[in-house]
N, C-alpha and C. Protein backbone atom coordinates (compact mmCIF):
# COMPACT_ATOMS: atom_id res chain seq x y z
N UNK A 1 66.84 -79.65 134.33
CA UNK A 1 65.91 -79.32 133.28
C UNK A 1 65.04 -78.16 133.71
N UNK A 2 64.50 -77.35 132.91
CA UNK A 2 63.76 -76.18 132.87
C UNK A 2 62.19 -76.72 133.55
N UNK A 3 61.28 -75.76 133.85
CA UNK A 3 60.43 -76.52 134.44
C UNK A 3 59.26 -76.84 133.54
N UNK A 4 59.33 -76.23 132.55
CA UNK A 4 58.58 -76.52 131.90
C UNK A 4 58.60 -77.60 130.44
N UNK A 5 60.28 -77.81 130.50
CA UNK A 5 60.25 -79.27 130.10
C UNK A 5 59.79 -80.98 131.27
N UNK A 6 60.12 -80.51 132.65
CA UNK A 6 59.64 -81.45 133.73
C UNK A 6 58.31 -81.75 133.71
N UNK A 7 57.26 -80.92 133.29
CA UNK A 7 56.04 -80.92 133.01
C UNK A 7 55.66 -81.40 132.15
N UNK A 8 56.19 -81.38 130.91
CA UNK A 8 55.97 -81.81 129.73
C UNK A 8 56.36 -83.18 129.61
N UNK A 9 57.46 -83.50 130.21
CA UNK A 9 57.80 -84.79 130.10
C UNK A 9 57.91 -85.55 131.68
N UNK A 10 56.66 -85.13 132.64
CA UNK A 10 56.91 -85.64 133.70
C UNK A 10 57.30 -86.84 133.59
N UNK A 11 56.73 -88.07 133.65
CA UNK A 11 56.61 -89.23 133.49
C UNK A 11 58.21 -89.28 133.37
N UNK A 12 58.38 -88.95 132.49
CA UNK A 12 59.91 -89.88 132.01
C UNK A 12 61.08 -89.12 133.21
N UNK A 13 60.92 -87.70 133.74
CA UNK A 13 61.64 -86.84 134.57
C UNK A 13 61.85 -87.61 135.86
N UNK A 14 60.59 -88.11 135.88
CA UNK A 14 60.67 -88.88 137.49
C UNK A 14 61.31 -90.23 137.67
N UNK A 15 61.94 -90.56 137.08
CA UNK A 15 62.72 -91.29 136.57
C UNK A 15 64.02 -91.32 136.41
N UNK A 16 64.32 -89.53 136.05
CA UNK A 16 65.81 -89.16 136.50
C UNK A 16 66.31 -88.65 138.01
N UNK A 17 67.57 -89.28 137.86
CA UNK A 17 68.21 -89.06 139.60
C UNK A 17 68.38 -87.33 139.72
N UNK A 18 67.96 -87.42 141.05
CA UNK A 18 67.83 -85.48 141.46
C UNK A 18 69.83 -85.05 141.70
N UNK A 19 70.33 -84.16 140.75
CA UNK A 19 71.65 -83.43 140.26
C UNK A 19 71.48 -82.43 141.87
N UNK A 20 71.79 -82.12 142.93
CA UNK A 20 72.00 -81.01 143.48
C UNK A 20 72.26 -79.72 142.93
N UNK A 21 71.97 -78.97 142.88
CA UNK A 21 72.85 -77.72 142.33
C UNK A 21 72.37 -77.31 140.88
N UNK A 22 71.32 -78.30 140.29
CA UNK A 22 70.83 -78.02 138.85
C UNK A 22 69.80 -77.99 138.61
N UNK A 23 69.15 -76.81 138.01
CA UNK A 23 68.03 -76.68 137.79
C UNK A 23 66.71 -76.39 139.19
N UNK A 24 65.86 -76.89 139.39
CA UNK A 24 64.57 -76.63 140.63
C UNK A 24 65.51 -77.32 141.81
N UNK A 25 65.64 -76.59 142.61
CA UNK A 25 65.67 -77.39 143.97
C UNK A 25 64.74 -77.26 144.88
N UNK A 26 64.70 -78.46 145.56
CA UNK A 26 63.71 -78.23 146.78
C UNK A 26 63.67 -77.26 147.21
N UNK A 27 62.30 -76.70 148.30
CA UNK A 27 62.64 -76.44 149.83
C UNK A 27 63.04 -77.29 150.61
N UNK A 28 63.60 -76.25 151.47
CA UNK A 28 64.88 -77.21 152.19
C UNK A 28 64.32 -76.26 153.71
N UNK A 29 64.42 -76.81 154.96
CA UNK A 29 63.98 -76.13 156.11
C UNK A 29 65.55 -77.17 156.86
N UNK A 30 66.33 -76.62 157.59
CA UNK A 30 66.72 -76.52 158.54
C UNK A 30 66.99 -76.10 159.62
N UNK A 31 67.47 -76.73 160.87
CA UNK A 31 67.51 -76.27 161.99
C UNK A 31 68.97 -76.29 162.91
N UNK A 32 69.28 -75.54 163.29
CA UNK A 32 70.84 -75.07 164.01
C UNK A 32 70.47 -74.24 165.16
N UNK A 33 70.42 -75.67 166.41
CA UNK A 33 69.75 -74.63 167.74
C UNK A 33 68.43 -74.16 167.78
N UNK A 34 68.65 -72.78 167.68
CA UNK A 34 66.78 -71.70 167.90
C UNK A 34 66.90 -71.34 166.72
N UNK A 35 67.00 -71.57 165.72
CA UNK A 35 67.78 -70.90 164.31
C UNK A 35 67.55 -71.61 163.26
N UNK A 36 65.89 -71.58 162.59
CA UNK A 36 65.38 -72.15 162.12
C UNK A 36 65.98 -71.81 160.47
N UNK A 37 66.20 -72.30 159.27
CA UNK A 37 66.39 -71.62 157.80
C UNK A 37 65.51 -72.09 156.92
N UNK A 38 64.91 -71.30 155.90
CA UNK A 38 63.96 -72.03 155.43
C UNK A 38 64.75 -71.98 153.84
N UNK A 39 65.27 -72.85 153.31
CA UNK A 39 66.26 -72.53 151.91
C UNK A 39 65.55 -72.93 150.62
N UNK A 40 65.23 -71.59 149.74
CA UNK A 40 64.27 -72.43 148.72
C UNK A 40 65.32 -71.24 147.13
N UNK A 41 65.13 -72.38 146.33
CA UNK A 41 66.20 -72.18 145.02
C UNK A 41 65.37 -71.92 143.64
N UNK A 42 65.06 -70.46 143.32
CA UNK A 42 63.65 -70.69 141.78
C UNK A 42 64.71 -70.70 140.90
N UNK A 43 64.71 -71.29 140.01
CA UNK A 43 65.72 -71.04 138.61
C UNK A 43 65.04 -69.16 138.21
N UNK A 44 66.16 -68.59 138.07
CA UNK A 44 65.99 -67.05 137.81
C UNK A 44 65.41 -66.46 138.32
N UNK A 45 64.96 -66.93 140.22
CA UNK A 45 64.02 -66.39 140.30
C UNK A 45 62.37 -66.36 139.75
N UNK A 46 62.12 -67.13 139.44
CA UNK A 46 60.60 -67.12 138.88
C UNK A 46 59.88 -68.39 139.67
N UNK A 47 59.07 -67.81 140.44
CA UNK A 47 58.00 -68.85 141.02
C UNK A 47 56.65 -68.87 139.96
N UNK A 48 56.12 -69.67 140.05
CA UNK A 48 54.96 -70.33 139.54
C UNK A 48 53.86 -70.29 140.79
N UNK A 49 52.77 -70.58 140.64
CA UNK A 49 51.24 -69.84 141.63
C UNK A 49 51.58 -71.77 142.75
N UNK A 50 52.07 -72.49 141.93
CA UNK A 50 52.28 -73.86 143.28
C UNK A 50 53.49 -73.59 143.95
N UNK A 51 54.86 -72.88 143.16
CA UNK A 51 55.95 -72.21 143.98
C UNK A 51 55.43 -71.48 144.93
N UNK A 52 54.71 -70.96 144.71
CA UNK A 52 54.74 -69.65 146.25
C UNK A 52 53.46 -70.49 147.33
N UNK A 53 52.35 -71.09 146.45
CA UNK A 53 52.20 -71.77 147.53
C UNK A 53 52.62 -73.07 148.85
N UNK A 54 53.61 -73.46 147.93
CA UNK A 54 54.16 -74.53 148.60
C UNK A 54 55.61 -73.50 149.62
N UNK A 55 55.97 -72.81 148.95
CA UNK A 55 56.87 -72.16 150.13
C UNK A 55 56.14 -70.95 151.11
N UNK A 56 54.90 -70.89 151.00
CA UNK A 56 53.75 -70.25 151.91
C UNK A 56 53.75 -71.08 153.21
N UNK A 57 53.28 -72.48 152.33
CA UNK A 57 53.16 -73.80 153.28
C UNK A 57 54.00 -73.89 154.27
N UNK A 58 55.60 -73.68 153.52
CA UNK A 58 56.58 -74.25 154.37
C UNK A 58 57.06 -72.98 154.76
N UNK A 59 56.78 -71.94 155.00
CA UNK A 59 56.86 -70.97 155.93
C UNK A 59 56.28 -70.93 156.86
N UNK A 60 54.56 -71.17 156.66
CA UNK A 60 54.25 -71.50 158.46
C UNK A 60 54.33 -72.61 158.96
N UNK A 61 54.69 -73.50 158.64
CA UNK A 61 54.97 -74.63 159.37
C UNK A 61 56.25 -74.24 159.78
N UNK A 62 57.39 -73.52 159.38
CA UNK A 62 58.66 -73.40 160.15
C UNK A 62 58.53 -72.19 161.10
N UNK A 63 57.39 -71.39 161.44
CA UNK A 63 56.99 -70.56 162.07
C UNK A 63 56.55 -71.45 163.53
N UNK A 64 55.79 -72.63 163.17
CA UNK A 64 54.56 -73.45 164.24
C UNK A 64 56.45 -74.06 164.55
N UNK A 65 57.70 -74.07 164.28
CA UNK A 65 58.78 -74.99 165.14
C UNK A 65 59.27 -74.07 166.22
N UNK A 66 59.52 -74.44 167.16
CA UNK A 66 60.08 -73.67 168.28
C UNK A 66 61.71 -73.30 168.49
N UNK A 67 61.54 -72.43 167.24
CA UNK A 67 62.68 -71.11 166.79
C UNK A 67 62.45 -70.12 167.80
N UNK A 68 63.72 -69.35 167.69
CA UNK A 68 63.82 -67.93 167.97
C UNK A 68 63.78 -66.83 166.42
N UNK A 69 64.60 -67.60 165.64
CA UNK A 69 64.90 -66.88 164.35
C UNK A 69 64.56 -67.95 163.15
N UNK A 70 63.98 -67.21 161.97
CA UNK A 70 63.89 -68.04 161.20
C UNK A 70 64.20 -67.10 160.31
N UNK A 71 65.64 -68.16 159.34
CA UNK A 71 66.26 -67.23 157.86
C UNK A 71 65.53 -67.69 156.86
N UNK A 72 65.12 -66.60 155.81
CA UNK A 72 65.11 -67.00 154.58
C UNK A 72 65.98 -67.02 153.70
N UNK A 73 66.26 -68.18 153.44
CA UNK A 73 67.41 -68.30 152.32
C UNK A 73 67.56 -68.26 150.68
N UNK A 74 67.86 -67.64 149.95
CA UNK A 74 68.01 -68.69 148.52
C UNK A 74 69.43 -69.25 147.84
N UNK A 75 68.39 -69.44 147.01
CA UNK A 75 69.91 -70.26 146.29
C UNK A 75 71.41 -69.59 145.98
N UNK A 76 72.08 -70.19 145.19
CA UNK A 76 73.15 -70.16 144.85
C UNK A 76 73.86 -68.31 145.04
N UNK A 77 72.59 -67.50 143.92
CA UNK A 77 72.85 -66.59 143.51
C UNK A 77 73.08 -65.47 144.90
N UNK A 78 72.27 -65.86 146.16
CA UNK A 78 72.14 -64.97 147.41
C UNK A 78 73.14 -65.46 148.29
């Protein structure tokens, strides 16, 4: 769902099982070795002012892990 139907109808959204691959996906931070990834998915590209802060968040916290490299990833389309 779009995000601005999730909003509108939180309540009932949270309720539906999370589809991989459809619509908002998490951030996602993994680790492989020194080789930290930080994988985050906007539908079209469009963050919202809590999107960029929450992947702000989870950028320095994958900065504070004891990497050598840390990728930024996105979704499907990259």
């Amino acid at each position: 769902m779009k995000l601005a139907a999730t909003k509108i109808f939180a309540s009932e959204a949270a309720h539906l099982p999370h589809r991989p691959g459809c619509g908002y996906g998490p951030i996602e931070y993994r680790e492989h070795c020194e080789v930290g990834e930080l994988q985050f998915d906007f539908y079209n590209g469009a963050m919202s002012s809590n999107n960029c802060e929450a992947l702000l968040n989870a950028y320095r916290t994958a900065l504070a892990r004891a990497t050598k490299v840390l990728l930024l990833t996105g979704g499907r389309d990259y």
